[in-house]
C-alpha atoms as a PDB file:
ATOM      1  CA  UNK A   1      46.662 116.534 -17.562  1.00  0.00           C
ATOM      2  CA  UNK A   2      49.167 117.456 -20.342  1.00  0.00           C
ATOM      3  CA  UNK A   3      52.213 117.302 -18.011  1.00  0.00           C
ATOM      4  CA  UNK A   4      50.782 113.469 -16.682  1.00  0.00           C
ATOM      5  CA  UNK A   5      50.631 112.915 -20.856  1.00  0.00           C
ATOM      6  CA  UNK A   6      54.158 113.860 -21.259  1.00  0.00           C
ATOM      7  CA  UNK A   7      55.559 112.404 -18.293  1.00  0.00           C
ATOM      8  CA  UNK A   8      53.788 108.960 -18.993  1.00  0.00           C
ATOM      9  CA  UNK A   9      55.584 109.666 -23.329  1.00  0.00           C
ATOM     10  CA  UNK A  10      58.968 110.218 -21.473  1.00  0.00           C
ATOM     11  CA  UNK A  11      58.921 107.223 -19.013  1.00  0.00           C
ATOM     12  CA  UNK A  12      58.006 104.864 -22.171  1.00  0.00           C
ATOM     13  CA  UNK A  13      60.537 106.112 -24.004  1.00  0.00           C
ATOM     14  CA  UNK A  14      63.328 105.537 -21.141  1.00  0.00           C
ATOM     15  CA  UNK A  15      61.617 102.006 -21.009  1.00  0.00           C
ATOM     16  CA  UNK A  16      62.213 100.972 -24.310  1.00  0.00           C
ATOM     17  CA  UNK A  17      65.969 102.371 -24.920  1.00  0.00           C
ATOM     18  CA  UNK A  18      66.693 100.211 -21.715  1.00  0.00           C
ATOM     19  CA  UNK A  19      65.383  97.203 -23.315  1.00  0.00           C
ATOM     20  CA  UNK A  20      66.721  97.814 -26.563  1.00  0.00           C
ATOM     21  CA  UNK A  21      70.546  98.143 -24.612  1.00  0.00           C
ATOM     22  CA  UNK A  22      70.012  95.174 -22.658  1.00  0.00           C
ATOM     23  CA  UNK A  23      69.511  93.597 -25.811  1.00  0.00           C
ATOM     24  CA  UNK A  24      71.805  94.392 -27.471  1.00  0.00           C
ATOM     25  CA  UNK A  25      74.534  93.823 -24.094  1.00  0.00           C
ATOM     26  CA  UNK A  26      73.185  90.327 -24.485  1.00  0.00           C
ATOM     27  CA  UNK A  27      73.932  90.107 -27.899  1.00  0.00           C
ATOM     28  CA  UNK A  28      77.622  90.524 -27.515  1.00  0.00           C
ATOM     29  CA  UNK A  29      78.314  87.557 -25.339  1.00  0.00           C
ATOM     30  CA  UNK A  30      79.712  84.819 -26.169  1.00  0.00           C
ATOM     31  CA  UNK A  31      77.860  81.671 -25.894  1.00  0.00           C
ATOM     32  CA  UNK A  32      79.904  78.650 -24.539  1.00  0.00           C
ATOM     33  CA  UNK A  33      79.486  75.284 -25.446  1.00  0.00           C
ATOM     34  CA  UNK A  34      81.822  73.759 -23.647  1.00  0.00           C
ATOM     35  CA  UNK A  35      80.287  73.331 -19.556  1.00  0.00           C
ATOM     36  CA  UNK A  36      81.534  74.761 -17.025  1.00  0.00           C
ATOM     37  CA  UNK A  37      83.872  72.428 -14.741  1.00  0.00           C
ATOM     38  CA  UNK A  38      83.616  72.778 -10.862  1.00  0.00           C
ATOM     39  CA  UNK A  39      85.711  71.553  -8.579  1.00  0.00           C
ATOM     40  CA  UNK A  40      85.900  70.076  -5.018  1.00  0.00           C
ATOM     41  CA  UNK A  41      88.272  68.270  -2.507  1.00  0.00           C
ATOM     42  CA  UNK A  42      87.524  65.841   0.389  1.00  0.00           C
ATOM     43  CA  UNK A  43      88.013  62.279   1.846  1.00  0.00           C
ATOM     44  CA  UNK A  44      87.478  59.556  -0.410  1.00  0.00           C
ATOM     45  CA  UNK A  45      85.400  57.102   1.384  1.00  0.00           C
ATOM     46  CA  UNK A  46      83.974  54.317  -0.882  1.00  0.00           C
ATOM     47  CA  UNK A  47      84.953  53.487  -4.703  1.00  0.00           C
ATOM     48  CA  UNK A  48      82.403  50.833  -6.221  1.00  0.00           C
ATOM     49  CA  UNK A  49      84.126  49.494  -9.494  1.00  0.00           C
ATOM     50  CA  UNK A  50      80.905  47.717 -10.609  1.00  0.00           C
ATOM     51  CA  UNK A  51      78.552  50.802 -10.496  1.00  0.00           C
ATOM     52  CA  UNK A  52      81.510  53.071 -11.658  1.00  0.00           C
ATOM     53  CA  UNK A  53      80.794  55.643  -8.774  1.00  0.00           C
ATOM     54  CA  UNK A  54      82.499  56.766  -5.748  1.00  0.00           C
ATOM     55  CA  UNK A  55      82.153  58.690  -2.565  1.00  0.00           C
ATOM     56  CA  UNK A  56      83.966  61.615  -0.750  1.00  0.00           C
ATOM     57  CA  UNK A  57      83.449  63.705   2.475  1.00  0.00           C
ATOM     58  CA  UNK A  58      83.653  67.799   1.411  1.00  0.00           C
ATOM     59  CA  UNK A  59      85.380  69.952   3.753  1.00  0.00           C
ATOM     60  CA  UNK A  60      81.799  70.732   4.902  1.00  0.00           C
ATOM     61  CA  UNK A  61      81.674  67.325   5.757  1.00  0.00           C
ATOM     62  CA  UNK A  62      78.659  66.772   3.174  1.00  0.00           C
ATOM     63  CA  UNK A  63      79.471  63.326   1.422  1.00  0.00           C
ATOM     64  CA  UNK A  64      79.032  63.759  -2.499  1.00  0.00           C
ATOM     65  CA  UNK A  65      78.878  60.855  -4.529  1.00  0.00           C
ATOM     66  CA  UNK A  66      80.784  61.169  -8.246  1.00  0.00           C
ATOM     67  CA  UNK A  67      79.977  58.879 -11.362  1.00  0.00           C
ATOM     68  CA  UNK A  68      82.597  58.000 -14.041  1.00  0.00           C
ATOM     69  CA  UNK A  69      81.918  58.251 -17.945  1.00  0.00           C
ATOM     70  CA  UNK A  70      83.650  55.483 -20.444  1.00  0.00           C
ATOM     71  CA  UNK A  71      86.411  57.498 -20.789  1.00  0.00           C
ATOM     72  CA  UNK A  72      89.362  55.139 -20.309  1.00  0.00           C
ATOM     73  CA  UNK A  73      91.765  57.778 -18.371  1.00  0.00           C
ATOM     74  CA  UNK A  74      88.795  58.035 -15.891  1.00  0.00           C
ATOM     75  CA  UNK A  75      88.178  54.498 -15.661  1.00  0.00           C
ATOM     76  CA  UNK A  76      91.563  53.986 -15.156  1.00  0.00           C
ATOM     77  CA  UNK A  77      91.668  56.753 -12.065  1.00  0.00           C
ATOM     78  CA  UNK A  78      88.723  55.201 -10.735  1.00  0.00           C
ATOM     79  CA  UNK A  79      90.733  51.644 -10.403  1.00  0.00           C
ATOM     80  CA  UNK A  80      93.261  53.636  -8.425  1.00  0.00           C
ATOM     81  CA  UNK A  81      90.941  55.365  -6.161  1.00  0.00           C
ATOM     82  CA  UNK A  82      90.102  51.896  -5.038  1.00  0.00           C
ATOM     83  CA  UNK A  83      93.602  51.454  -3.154  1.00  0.00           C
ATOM     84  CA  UNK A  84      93.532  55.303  -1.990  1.00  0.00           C
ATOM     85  CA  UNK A  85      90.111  55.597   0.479  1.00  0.00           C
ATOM     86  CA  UNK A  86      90.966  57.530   3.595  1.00  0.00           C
ATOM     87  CA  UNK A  87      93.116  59.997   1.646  1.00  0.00           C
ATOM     88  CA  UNK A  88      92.417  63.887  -0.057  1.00  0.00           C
ATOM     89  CA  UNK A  89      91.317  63.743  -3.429  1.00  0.00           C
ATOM     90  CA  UNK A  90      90.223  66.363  -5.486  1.00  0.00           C
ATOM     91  CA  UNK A  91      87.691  66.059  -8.318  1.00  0.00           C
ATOM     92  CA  UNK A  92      87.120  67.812 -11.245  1.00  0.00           C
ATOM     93  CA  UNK A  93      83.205  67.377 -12.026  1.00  0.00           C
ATOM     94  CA  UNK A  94      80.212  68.663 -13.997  1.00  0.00           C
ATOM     95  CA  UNK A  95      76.246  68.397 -13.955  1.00  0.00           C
ATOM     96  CA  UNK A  96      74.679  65.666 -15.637  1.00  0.00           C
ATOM     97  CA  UNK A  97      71.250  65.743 -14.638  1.00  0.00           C
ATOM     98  CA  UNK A  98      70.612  65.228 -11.605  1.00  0.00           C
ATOM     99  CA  UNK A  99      73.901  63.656 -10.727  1.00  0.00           C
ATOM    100  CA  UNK A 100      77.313  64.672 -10.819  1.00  0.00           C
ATOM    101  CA  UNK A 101      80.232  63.225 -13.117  1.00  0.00           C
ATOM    102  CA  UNK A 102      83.898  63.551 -12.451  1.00  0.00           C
ATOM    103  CA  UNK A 103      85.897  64.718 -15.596  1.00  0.00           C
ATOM    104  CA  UNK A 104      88.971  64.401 -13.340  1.00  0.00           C
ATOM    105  CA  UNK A 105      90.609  62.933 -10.200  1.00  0.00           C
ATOM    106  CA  UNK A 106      93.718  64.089  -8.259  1.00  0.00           C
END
């Protein structure tokens, strides 16, 4: 009974200087505010100006469909896109939501 009593001390002991170092691992990284950017190439296959979206095939051949904020430099890309379906293009998007919105287009 006394060694179950000291075994059970021991083990609690362990258990709480592992929580206390996770802690304080946590603790020590940074916290970004800025999102993280993915990216992804394919075939562009539609561009609709009026609903400021557009459409590409992946290389898994998955078609993804990317919205455009007000920012004028992506407005402006989006306008070109229009004469480019059928060609590789490679966005530059992040999570909104449920949706996806491209931060940039090559």
């Amino acid at each position: 009974m006394k060694k179950l009593v000291v075994f059970l001390f021991i083990n609690t002991l362990l258990a709480f200087m592992l929580l206390a170092c996770g802690r304080a691992v946590n603790q020590d990284r940074p916290v970004s505010s800025v999102p993280d950017n993915k990216n992804i190439q394919g075939e562009l296959l539609r561009v609709n100006l009026a609903k400021g979206n557009f459409v590409i095939r992946a290389e898994n051949g998955m078609e993804q469909t990317f919205t455009v904020n007000d920012q004028p430099q992506i407005v402006n890309q989006l306008r070109n896109l229009a004469a480019r379906k059928g060609t590789d293009v490679r966005v530059q998007w992040t999570p909104q939501g449920t949706g996806k919105v491209a931060v940039s287009v090559d």
